[in-house]
C-alpha atoms as a PDB file:
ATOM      1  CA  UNK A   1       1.175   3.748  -8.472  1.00  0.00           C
ATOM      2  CA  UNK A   2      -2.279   4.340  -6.536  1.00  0.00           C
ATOM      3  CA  UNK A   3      -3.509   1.576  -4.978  1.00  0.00           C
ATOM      4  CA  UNK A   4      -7.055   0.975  -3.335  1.00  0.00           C
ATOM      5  CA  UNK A   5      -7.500  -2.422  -1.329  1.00  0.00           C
ATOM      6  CA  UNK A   6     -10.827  -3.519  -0.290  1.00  0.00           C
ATOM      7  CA  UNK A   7     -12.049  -5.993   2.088  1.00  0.00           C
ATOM      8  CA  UNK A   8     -10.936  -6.694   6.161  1.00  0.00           C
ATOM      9  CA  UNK A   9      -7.955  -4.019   5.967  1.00  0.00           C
ATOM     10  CA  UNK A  10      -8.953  -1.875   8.795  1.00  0.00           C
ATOM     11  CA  UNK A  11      -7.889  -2.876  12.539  1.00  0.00           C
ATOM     12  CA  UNK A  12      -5.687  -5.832  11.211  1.00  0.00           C
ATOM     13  CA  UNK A  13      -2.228  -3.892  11.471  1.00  0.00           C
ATOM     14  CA  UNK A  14      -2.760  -3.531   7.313  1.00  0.00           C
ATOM     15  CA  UNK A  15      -1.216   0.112   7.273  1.00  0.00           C
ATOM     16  CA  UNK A  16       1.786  -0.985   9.848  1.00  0.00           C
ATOM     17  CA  UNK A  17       2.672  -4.198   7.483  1.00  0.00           C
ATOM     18  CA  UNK A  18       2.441  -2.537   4.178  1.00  0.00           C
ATOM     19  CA  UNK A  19       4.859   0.080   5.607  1.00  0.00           C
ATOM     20  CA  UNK A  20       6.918  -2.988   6.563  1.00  0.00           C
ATOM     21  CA  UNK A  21       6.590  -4.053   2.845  1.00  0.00           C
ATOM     22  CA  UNK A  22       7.300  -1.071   1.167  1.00  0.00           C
ATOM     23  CA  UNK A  23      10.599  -0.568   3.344  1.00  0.00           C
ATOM     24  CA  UNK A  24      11.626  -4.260   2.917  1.00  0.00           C
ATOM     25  CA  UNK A  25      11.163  -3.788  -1.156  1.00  0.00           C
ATOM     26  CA  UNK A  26      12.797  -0.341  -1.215  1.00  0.00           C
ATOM     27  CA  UNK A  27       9.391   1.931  -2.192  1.00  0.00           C
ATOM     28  CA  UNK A  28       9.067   5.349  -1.898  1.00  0.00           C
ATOM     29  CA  UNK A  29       4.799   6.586  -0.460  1.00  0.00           C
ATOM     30  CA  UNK A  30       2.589   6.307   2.278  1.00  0.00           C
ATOM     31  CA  UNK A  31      -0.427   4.032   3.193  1.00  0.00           C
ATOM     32  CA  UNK A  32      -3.716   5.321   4.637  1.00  0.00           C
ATOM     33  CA  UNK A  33      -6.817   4.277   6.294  1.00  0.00           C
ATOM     34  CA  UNK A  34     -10.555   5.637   4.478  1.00  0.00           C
ATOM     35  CA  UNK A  35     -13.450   6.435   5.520  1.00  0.00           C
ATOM     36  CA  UNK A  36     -15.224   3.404   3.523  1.00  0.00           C
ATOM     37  CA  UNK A  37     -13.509   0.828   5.026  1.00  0.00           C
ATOM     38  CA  UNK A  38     -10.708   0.780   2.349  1.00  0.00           C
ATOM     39  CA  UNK A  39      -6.906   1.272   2.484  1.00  0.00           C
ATOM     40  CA  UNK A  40      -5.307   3.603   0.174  1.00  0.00           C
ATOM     41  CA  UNK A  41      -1.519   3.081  -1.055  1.00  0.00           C
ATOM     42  CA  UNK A  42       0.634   5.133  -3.322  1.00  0.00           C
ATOM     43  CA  UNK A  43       3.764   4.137  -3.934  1.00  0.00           C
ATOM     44  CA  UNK A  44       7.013   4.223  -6.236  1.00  0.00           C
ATOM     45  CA  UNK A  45       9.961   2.512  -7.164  1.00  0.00           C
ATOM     46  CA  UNK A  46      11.201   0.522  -9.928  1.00  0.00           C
ATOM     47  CA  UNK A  47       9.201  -1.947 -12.311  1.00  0.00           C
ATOM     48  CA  UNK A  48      10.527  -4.885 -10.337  1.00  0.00           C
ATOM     49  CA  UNK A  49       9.610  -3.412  -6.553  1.00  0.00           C
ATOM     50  CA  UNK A  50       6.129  -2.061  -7.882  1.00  0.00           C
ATOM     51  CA  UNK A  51       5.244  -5.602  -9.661  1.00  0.00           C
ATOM     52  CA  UNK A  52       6.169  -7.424  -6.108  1.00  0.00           C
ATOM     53  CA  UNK A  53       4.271  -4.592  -4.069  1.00  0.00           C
ATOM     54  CA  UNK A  54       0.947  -5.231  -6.281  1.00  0.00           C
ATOM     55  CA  UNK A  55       1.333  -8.979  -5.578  1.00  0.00           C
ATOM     56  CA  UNK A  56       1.635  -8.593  -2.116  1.00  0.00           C
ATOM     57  CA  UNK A  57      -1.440  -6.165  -2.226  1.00  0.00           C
ATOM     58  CA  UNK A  58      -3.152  -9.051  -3.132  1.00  0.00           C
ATOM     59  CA  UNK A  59      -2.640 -11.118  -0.287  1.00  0.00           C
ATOM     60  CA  UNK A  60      -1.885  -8.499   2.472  1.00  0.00           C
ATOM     61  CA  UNK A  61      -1.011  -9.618   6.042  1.00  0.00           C
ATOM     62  CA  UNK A  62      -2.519 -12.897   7.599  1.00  0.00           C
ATOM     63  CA  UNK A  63      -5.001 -10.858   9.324  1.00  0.00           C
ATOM     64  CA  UNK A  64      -6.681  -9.244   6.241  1.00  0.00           C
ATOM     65  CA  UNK A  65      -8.786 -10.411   3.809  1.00  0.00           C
ATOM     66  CA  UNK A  66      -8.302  -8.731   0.430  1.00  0.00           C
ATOM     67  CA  UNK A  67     -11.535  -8.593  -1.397  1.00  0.00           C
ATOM     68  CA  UNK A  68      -9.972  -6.378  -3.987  1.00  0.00           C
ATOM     69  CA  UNK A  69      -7.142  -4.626  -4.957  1.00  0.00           C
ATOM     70  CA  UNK A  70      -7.957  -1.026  -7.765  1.00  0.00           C
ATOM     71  CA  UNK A  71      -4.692   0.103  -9.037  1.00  0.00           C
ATOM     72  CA  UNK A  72      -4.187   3.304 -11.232  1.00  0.00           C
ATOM     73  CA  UNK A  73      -1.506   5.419 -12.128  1.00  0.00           C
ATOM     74  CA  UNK A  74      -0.114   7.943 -10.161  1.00  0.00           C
ATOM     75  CA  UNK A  75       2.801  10.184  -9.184  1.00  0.00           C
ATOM     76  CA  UNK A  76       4.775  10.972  -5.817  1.00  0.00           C
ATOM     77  CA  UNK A  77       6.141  14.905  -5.123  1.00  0.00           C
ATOM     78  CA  UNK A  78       9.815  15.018  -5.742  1.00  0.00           C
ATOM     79  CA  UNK A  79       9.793  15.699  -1.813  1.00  0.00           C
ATOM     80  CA  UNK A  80       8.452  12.392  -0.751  1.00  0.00           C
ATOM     81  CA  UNK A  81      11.437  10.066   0.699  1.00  0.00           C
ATOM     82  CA  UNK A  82      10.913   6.961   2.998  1.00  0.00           C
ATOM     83  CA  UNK A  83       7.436   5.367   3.329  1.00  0.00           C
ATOM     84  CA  UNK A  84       5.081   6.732   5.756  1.00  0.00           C
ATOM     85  CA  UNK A  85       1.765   5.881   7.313  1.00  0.00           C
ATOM     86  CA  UNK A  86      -0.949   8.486   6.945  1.00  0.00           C
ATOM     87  CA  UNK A  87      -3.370   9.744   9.456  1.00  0.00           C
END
């Protein structure tokens, strides 16, 4: 799953707490800051730990303010383990 969240997501520790998300729920990906202002998530796991990811994507951490959340399919490399926070 791609993900592409819009709003106050830069400088509010959004990356660092998805990571802390994606760990808690079990997710394989990364997270990464754009250029636009936006945050960029791919991520995979089961039904169940995707479904609660995308509802937390909608909230974010208490410092954010989600505007909007795109999601769109997508598919990890074989290669990717853990999740990681992009640069």
């Amino acid at each position: 799953m791609l993900a592409r969240v819009h709003g106050r997501v830069q400088g509010v520790s959004f990356r660092y707490y998805t990571q802390s998300q994606a760990v808690r729920l079990g997710l394989r990906g990364w997270v990464r800051n754009k250029q636009d202002g936006s945050v960029e998530v791919c991520f995979a796991g089961s039904e169940n730990q995707i479904t609660m990811m995308k509802q937390w994507l909608q909230q974010g951490p208490s410092y954010a303010r989600v505007e909007l959340v795109e999601f769109s399919s997508a598919t990890l490399s074989e290669s990717c383990s853990g999740f990681s926070i992009r640069y």
